[in-house]
Protein backbone atom coordinates (compact mmCIF):
# COMPACT_ATOMS: atom_id res chain seq x y z
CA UNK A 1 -15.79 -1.69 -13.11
CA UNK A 2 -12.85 -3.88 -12.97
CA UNK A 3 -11.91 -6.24 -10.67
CA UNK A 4 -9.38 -4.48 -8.62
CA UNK A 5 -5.95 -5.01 -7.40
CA UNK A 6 -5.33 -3.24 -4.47
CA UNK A 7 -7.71 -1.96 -1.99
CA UNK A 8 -7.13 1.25 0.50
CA UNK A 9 -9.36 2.13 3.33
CA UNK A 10 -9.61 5.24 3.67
CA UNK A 11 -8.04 8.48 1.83
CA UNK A 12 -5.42 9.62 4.28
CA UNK A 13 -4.06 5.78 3.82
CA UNK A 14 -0.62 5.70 2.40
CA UNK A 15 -0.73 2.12 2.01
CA UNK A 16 -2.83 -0.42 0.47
CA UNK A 17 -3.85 -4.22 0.47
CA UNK A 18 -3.10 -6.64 -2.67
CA UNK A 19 -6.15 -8.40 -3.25
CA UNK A 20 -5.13 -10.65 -6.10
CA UNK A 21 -2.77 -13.73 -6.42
CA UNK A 22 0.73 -13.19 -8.42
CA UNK A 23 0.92 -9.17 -8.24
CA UNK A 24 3.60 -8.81 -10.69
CA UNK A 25 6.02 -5.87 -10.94
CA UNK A 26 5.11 -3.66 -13.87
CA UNK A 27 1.28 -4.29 -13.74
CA UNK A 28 -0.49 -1.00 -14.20
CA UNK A 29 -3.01 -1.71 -11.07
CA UNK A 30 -6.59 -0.87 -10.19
CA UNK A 31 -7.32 0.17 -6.88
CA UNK A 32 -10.17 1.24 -4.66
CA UNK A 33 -11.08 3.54 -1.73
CA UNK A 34 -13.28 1.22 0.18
CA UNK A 35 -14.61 4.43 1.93
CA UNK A 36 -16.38 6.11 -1.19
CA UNK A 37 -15.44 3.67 -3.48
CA UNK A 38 -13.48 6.12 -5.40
CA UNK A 39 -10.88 4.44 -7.87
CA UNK A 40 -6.82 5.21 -8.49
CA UNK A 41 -4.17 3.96 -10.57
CA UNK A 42 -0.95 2.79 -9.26
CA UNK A 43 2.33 1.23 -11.36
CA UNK A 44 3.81 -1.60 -9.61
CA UNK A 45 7.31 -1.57 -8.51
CA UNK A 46 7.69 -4.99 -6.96
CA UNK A 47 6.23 -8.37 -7.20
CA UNK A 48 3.93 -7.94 -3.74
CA UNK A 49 1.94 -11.48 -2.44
CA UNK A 50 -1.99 -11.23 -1.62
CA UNK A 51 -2.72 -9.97 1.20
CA UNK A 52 1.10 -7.49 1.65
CA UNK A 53 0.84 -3.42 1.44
CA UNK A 54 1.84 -1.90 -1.16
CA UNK A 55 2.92 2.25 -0.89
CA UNK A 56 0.18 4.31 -2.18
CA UNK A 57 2.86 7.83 -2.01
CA UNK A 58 6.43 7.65 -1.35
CA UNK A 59 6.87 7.16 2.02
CA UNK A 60 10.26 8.59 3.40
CA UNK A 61 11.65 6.86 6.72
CA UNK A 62 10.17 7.94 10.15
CA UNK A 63 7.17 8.52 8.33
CA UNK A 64 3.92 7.35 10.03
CA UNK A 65 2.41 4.71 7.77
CA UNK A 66 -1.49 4.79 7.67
CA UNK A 67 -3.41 1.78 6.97
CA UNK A 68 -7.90 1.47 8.06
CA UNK A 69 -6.76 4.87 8.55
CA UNK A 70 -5.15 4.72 11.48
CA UNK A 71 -0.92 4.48 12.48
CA UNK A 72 -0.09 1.38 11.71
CA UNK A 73 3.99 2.18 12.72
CA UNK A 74 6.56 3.93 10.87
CA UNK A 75 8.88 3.71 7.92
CA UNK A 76 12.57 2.17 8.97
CA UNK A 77 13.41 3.17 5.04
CA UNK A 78 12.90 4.80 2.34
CA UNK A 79 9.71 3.38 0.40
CA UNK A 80 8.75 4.73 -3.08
CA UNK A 81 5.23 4.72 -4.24
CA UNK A 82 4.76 0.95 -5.99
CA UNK A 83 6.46 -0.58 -3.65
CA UNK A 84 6.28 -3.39 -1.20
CA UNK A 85 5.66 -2.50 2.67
CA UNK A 86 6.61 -5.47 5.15
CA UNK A 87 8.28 -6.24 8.32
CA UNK A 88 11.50 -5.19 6.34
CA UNK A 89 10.63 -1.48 5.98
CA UNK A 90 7.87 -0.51 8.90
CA UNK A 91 8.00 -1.01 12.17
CA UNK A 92 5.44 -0.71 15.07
CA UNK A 93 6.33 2.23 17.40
CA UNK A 94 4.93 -0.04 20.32
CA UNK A 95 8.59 -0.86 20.69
């Protein structure tokens, strides 16, 4: 297999992890369920930096956004599959 690009956590996650330096939009990406080790393809929208989410569906806002799994907060826009996901489109619903 490939060296992969992104990595997910589980199957209900609707983001993944970048896991490679210079993620460039355009690149036709690799990515693995760590869970089963199952693979996907996803199309990059955006250039994303190691180690940022990147949306694994199209996520509409006040949508839960799962990461490991779990809630990890929700959408505060509209985020289309390929995309980045940062501070500047989730939130935590701690507060």
């Amino acid at each position: 297999m490939s060296i992969p690009h992104i990595l997910a956590h589980n199957k209900k996650d609707t983001v993944g992890v970048v896991v490679v330096e210079g993620l460039k939009a355009g690149t036709n990406m690799l990515g693995v369920v760590t869970a089963d080790d199952s693979t996907f393809r996803l199309k990059a929208k955006m250039d994303v930096p190691i180690g940022h989410k990147i949306a694994l569906v199209d996520i509409k806002k006040g949508d839960t956004v799962w990461k490991y799994g779990q809630d990890i907060g929700k959408a505060i826009a509209d985020i289309k599959k390929g995309e980045h996901v940062h501070v500047h489109n989730v939130k935590t619903k701690k507060w």
